[in-house]
N, C-alpha and C. Protein backbone atom coordinates (compact mmCIF):
# COMPACT_ATOMS: atom_id res chain seq x y z
N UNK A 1 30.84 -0.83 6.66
CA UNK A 1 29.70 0.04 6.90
C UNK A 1 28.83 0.07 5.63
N UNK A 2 27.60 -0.15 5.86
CA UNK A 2 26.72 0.08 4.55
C UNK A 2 26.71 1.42 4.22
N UNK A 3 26.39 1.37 2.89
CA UNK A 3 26.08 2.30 1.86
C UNK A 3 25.03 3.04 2.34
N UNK A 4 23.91 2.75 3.11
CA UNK A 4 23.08 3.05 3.36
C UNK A 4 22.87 3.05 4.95
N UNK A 5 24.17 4.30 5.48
CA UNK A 5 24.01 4.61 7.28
C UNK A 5 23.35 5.62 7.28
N UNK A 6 22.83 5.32 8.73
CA UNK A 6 21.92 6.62 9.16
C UNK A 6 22.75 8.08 9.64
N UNK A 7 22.61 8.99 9.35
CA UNK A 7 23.47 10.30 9.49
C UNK A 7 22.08 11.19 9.22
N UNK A 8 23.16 12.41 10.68
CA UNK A 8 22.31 13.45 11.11
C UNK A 8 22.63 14.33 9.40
N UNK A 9 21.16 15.08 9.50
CA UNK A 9 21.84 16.15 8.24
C UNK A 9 22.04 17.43 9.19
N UNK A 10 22.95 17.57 9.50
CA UNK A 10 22.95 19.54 10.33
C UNK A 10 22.79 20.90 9.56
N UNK A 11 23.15 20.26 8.61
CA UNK A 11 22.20 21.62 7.54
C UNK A 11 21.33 21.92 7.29
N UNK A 12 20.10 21.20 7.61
CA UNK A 12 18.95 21.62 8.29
C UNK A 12 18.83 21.56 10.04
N UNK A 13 19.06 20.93 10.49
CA UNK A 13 18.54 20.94 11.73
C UNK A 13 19.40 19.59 12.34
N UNK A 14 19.75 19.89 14.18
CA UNK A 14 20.21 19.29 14.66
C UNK A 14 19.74 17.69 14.82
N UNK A 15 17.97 18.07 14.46
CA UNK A 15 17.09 17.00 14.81
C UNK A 15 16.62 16.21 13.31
N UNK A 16 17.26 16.48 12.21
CA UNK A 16 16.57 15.91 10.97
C UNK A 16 18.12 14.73 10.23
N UNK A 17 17.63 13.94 10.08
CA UNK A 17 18.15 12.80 9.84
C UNK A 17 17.67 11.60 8.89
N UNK A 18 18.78 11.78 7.86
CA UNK A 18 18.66 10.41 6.82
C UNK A 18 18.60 8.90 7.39
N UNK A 19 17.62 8.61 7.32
CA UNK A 19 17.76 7.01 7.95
C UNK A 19 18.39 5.99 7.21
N UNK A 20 19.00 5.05 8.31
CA UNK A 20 19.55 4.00 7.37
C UNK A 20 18.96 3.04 6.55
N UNK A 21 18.99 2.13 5.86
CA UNK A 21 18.46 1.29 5.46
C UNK A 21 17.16 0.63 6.05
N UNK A 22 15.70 0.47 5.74
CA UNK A 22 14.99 -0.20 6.64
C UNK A 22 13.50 -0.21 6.11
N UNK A 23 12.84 -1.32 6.48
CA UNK A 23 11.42 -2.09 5.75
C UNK A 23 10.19 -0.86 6.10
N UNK A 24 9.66 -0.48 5.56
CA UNK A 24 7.95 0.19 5.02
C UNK A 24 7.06 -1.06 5.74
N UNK A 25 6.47 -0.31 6.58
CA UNK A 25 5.21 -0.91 6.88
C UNK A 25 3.78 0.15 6.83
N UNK A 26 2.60 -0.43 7.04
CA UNK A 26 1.59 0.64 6.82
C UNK A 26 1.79 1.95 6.28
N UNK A 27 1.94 1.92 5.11
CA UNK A 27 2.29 2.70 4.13
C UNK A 27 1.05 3.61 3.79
N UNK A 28 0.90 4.77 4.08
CA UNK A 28 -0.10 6.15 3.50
C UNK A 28 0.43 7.47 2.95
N UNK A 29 1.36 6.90 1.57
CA UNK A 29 2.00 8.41 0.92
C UNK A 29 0.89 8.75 -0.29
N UNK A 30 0.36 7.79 -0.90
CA UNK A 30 -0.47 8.56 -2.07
C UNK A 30 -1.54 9.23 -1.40
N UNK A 31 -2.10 8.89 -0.09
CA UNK A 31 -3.69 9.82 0.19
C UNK A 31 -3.43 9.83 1.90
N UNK A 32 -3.73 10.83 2.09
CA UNK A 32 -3.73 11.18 3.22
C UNK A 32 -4.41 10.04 4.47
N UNK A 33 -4.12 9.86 5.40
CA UNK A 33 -4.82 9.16 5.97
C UNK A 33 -5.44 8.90 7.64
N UNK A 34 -6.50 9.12 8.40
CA UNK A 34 -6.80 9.21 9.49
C UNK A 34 -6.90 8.10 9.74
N UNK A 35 -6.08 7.66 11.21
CA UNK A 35 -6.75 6.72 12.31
C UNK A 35 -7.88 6.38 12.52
N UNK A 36 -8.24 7.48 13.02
CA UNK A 36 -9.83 7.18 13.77
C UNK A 36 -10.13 8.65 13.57
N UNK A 37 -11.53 8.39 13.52
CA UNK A 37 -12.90 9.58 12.99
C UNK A 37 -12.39 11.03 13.75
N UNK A 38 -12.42 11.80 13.01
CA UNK A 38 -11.83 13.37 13.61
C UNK A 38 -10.73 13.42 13.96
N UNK A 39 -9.74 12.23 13.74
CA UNK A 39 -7.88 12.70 13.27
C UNK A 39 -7.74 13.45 12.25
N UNK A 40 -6.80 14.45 12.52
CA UNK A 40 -6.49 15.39 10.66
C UNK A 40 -5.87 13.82 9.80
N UNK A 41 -6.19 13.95 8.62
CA UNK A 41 -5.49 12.86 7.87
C UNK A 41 -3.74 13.42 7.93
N UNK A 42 -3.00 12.36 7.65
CA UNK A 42 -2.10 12.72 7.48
C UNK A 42 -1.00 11.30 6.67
N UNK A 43 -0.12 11.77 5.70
CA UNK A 43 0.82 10.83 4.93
C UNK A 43 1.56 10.27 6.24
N UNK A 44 1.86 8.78 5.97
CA UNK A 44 2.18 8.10 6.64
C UNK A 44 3.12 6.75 6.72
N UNK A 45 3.47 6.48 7.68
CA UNK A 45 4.19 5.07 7.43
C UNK A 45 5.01 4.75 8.75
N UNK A 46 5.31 3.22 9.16
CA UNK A 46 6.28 2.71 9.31
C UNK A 46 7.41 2.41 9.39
N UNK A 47 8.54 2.82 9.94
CA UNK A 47 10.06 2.14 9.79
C UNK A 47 10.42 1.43 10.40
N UNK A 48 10.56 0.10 10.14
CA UNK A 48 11.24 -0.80 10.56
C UNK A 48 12.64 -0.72 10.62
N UNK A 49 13.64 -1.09 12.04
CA UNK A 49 15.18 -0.96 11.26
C UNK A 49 15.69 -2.10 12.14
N UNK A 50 17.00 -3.01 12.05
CA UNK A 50 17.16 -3.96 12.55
C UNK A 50 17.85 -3.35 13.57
N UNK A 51 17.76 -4.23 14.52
CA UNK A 51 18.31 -3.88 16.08
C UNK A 51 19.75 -3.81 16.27
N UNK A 52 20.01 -4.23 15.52
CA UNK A 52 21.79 -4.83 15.37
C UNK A 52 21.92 -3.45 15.18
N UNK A 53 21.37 -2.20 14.40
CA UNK A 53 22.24 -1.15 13.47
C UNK A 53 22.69 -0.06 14.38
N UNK A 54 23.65 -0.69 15.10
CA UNK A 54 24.69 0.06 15.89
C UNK A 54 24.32 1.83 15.69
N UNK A 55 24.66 1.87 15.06
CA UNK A 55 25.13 3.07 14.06
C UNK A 55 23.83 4.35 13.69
N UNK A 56 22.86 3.55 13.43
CA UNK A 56 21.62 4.21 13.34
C UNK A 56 21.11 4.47 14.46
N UNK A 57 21.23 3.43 15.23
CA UNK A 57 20.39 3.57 16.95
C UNK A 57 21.07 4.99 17.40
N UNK A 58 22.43 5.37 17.02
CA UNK A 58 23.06 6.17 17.91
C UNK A 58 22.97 7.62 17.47
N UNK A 59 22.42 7.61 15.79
CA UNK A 59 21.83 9.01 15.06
C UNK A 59 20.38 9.38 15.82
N UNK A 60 19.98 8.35 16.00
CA UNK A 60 18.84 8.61 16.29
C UNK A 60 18.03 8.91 17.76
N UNK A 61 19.24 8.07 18.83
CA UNK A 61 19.48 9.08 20.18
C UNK A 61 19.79 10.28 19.71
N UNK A 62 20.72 10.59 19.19
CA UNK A 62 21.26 11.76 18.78
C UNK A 62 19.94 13.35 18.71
N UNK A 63 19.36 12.75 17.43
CA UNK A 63 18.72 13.49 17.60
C UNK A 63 17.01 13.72 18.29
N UNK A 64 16.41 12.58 19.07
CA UNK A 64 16.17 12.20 20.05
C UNK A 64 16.05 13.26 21.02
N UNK A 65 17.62 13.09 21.68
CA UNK A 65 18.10 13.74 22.70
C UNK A 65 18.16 15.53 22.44
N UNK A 66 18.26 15.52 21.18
CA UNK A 66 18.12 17.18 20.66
C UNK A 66 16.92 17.75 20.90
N UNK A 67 16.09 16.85 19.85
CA UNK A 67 14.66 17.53 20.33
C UNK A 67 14.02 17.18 21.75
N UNK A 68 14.55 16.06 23.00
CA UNK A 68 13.89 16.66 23.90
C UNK A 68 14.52 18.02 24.62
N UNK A 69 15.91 18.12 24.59
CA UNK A 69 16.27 19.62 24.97
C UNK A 69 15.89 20.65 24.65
N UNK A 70 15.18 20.48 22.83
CA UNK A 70 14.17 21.93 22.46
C UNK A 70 12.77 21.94 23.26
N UNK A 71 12.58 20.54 23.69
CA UNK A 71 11.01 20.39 23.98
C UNK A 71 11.43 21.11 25.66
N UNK A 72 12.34 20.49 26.65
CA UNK A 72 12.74 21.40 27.76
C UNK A 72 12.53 23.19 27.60
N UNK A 73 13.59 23.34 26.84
CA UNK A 73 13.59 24.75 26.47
C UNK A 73 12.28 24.93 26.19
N UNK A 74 11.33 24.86 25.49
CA UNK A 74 10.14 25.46 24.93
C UNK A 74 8.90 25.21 25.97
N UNK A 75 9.29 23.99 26.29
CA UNK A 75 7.59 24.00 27.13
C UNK A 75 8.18 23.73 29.11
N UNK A 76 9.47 23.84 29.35
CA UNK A 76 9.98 23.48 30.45
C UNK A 76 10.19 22.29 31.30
N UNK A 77 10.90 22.61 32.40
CA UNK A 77 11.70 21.08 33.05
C UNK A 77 10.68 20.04 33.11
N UNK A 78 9.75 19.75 33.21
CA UNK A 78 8.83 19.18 33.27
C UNK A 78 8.62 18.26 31.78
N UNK A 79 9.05 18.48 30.88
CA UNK A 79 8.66 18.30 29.46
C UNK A 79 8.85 16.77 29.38
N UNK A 80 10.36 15.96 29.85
CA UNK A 80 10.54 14.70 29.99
C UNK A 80 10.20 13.74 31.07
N UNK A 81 8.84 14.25 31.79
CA UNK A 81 8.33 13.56 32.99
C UNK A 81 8.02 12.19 32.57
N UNK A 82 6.77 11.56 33.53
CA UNK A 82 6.33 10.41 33.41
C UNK A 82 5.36 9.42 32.34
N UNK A 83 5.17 10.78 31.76
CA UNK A 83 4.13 10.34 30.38
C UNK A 83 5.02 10.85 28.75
N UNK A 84 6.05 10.84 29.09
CA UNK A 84 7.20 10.85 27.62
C UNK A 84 7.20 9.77 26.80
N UNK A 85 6.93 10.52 25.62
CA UNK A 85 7.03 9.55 24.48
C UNK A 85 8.20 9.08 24.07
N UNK A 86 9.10 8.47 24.11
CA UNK A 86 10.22 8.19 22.78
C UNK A 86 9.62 7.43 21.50
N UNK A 87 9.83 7.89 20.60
CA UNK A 87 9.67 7.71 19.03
C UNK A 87 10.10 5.98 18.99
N UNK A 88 10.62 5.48 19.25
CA UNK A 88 11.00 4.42 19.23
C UNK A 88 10.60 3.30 19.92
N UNK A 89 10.39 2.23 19.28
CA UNK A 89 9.29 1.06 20.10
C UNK A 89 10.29 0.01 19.73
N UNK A 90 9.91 -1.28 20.39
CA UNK A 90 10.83 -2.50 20.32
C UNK A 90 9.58 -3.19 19.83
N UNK A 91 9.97 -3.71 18.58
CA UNK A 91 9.06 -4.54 17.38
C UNK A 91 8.96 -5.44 18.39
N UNK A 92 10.01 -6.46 19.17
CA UNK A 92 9.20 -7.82 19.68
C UNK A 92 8.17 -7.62 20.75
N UNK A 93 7.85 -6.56 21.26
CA UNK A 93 6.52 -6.40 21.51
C UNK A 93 5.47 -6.30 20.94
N UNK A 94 5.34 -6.26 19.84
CA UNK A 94 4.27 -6.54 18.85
C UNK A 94 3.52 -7.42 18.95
N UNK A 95 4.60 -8.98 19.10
CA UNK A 95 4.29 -9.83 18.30
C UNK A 95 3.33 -9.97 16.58
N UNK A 96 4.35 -9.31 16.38
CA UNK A 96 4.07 -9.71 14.52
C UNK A 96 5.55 -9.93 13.87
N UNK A 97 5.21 -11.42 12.95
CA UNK A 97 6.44 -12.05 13.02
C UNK A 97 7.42 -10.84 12.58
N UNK A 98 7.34 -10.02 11.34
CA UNK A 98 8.02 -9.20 10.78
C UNK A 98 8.69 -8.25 11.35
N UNK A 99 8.34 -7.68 12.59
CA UNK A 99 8.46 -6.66 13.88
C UNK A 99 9.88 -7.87 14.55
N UNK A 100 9.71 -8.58 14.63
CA UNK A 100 10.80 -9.28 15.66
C UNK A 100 12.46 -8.95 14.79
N UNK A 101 12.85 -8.56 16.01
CA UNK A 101 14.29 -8.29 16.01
C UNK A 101 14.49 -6.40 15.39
N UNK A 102 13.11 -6.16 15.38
CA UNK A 102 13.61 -4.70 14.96
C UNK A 102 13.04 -3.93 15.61
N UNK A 103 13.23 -2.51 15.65
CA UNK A 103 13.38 -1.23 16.16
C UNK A 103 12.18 -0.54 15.25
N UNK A 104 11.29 0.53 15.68
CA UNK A 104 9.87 0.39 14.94
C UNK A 104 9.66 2.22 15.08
N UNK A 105 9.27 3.03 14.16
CA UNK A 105 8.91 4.43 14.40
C UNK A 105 7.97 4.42 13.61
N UNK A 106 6.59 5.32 14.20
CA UNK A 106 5.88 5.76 13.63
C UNK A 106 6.01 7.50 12.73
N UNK A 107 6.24 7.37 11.38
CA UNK A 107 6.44 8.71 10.98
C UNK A 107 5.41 8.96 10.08
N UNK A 108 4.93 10.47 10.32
CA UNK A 108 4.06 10.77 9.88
C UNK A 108 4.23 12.47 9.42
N UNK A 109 3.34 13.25 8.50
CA UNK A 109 2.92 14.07 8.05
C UNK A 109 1.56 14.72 7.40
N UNK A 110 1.66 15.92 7.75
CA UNK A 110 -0.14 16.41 7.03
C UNK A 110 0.66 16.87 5.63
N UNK A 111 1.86 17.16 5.24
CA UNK A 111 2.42 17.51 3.83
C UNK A 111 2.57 16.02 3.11
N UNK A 112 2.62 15.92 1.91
CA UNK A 112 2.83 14.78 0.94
C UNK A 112 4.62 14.69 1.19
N UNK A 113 4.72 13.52 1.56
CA UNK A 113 6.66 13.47 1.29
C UNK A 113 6.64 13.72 -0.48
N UNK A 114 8.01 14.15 -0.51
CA UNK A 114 8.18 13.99 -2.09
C UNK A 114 9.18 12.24 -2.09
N UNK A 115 8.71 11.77 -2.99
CA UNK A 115 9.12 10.12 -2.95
C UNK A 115 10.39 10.14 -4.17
N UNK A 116 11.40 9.28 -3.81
CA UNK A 116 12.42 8.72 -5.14
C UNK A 116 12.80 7.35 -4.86
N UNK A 117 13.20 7.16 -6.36
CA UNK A 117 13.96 6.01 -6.33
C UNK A 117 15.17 5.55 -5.90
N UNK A 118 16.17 4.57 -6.49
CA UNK A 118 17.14 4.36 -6.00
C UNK A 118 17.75 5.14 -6.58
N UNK A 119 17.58 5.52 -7.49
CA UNK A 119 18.68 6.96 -8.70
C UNK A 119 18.37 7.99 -8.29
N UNK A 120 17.48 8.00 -7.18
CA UNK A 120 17.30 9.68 -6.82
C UNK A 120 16.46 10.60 -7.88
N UNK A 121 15.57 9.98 -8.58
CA UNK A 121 14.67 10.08 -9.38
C UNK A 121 12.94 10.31 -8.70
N UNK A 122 12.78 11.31 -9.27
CA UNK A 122 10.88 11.05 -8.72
C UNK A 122 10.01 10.48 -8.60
N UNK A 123 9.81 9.92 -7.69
CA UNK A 123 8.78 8.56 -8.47
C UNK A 123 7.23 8.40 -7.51
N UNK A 124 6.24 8.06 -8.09
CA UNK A 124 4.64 8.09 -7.37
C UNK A 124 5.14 7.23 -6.12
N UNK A 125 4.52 7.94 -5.42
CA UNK A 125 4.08 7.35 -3.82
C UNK A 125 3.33 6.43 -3.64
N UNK A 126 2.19 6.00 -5.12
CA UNK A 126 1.30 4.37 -5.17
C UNK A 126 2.47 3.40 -5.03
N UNK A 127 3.74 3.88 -5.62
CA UNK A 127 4.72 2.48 -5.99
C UNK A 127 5.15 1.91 -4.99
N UNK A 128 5.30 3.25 -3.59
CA UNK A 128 5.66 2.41 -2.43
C UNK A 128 4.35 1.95 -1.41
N UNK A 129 5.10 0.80 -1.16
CA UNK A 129 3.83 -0.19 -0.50
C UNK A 129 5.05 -1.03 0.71
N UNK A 130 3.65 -1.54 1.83
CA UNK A 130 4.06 -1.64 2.61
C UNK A 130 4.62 -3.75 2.64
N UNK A 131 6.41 -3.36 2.92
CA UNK A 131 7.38 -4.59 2.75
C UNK A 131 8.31 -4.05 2.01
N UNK A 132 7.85 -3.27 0.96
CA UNK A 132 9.55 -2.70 0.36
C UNK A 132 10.47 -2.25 1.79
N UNK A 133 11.17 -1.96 0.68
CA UNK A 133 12.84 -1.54 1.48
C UNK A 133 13.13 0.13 1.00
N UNK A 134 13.62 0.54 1.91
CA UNK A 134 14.19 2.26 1.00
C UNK A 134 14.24 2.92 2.76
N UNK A 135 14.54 4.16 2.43
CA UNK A 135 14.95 4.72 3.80
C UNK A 135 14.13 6.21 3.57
N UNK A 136 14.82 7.25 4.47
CA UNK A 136 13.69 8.72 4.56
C UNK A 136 14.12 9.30 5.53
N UNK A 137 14.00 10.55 5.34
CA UNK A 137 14.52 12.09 5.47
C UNK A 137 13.22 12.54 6.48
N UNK A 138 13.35 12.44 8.07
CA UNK A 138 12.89 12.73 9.11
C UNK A 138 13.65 13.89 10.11
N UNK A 139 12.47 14.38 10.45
CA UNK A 139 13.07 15.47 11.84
C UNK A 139 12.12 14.91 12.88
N UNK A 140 13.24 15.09 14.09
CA UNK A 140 12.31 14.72 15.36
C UNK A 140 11.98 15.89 16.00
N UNK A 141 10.52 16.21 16.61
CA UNK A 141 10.23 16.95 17.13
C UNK A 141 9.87 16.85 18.33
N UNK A 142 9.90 17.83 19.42
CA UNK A 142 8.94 17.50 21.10
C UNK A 142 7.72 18.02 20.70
N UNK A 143 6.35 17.42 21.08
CA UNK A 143 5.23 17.94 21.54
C UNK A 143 5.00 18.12 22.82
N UNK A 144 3.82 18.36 23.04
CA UNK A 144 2.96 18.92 24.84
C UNK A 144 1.64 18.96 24.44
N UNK A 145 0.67 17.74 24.43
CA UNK A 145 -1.01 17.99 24.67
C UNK A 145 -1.28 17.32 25.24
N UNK A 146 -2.28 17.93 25.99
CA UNK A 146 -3.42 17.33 26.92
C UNK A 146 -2.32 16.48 27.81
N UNK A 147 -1.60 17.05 28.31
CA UNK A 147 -0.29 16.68 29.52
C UNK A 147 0.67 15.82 29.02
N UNK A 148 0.33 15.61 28.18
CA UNK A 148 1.34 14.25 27.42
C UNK A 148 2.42 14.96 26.33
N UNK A 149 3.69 14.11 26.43
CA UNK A 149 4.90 15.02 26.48
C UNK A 149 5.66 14.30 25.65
N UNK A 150 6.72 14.47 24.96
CA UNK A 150 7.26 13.45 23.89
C UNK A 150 7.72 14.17 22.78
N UNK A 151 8.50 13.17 21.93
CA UNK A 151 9.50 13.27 20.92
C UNK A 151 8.82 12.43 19.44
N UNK A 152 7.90 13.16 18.61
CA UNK A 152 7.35 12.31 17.30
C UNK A 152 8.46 12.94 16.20
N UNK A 153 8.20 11.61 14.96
CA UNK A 153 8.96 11.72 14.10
C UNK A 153 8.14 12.20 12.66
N UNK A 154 8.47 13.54 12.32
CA UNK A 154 8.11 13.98 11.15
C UNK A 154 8.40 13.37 9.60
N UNK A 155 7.80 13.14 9.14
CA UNK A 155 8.06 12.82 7.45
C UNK A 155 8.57 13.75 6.31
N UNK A 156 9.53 14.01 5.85
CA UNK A 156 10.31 14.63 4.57
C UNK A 156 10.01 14.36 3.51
N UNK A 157 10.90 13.20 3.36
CA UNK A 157 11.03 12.42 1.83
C UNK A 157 10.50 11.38 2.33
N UNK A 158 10.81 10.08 1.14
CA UNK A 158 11.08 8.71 1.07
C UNK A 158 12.08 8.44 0.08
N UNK A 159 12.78 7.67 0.62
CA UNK A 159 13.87 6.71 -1.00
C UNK A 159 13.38 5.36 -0.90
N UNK A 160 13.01 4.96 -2.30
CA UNK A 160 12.29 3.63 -2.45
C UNK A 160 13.78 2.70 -2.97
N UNK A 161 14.14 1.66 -1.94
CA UNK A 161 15.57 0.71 -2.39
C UNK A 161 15.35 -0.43 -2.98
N UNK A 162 14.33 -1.19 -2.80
CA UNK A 162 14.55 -2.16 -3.28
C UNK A 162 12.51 -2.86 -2.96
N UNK A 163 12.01 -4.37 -3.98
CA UNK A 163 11.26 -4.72 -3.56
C UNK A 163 11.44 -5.42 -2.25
N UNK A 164 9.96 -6.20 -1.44
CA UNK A 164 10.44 -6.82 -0.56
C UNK A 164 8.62 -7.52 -0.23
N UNK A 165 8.32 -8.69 0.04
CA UNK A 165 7.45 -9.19 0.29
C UNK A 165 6.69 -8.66 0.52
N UNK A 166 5.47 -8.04 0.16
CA UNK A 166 4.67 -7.44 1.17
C UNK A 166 3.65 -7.50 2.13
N UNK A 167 3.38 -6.44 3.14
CA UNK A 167 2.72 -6.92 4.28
C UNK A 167 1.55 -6.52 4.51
N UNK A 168 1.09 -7.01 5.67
CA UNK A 168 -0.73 -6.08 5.19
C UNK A 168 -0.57 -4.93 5.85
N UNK A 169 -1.55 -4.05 5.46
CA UNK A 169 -1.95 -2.80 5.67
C UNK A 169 -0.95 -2.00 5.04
N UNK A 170 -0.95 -2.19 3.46
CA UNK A 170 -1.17 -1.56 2.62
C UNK A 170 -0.37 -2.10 1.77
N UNK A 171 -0.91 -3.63 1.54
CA UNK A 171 -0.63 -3.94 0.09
C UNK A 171 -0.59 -3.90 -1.21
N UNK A 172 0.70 -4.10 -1.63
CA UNK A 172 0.31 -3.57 -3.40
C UNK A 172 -0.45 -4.50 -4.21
N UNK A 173 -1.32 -4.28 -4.99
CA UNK A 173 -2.26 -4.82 -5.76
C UNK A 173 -1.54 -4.83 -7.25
N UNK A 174 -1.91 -5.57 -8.07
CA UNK A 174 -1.27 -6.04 -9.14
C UNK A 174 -2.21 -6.74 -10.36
N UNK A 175 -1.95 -6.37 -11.70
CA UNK A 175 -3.02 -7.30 -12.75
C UNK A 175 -2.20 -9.11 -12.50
N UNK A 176 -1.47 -9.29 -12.05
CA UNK A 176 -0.88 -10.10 -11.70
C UNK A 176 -1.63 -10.95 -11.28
N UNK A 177 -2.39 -10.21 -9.92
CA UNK A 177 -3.05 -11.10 -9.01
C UNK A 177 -4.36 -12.11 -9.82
N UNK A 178 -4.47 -11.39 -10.93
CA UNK A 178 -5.32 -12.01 -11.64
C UNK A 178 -5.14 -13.36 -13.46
N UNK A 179 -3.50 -13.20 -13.08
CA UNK A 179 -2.83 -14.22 -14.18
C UNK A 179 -3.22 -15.27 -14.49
N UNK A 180 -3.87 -16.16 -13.23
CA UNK A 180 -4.02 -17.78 -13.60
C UNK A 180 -5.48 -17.67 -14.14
N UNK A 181 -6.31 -17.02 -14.10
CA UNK A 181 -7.68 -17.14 -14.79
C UNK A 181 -7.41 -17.54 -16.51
N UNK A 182 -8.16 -18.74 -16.85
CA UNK A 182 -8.00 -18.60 -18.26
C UNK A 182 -8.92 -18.40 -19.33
N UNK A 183 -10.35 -18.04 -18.81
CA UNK A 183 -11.54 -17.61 -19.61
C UNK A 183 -11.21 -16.35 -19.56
N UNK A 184 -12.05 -15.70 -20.72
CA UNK A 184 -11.87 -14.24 -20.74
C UNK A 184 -13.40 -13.81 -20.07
N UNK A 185 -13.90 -14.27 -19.41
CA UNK A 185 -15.05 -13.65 -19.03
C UNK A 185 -16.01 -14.88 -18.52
N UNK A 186 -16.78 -14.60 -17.84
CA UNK A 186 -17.93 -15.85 -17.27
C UNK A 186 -19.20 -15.02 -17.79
N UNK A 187 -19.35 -14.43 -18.53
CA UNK A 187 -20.32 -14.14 -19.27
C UNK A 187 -20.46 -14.79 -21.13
N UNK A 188 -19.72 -14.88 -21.07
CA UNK A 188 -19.26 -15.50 -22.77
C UNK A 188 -20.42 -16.68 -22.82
């Protein structure tokens, strides 16, 4: 079993859960960020997790299945009808190579996650970018608007694990990118 399984935390809530190991995509923790014109902005991101992860898939029914029973209870029998969301998408519908073979959530927040490292250290939210690796501290919740009914995944933390290629929409930038130049200027 990796070091890095997904487990419910029940000390907060039936529905909030450490994720296992898994890739950052469209990454928005340093600035808030809207979709489209008159969305509230909100911190954001991607989880990628591989399909294989037994183990995680089954935390995450878990709590899934919790919050649609609060969403029953709160907004009634009706809550898991025909227009239900599950939090969870199958990457090979994408088609984007990186999406294939994995399991895909959109998590989001209008609060800033607080971000760490692998030491469990504090670290800026510019550092994570989208292709690293690291995992995050989510609760699932039910909504109800405008008839539409469903289970979204809230944002906590982030743990930043490791680098990892990165992808677009929201690449990290680097003085790097600018190494092979060997004039100091085209004005000289």
């Amino acid at each position: 079993m990796s070091k890095y399984t997904a487990i419910m935390l029940e000390k907060q809530s039936d529905r909030t859960v450490r994720t296992g190991l898994g890739r950052f995509a469209y990454v928005h923790l340093d600035e808030a960020y809207a979709q489209n014109p008159g969305d509230k902005p909100k911190y954001s991101l991607t989880f990628l997790f591989d399909k294989t992860d037994k183990q995680a898939m089954k935390v995450y029914e878990e709590a899934i299945e919790n919050a649609t029973q609060k969403g029953i209870d709160k907004f009634g029998k009706t809550f898991n009808g025909k227009k239900f969301h599950d939090p969870i998408n199958d990457g090979d519908e994408k088609e984007i190579e990186e999406y294939e073979g994995m399991y895909y959530m959109n998590i989001k927040n209008t609060r800033r996650p607080v971000c760490y490292d692998a030491k469990r250290e504090e670290m800026s939210a510019e550092d994570i970018y989208s292709g690293c690796f690291g995992r995050c501290v989510v609760e699932f919740y039910p909504y109800s608007r405008s008839g539409n009914t469903g289970v979204a995944v809230s944002l906590k933390s982030v743990q930043f694990l490791g680098d990892g290629e990165p992808l677009s929409g929201g690449m990290r930038s680097t003085a790097d990118d600018f190494a092979d130049d060997d004039d100091d200027g085209m004005l000289d």
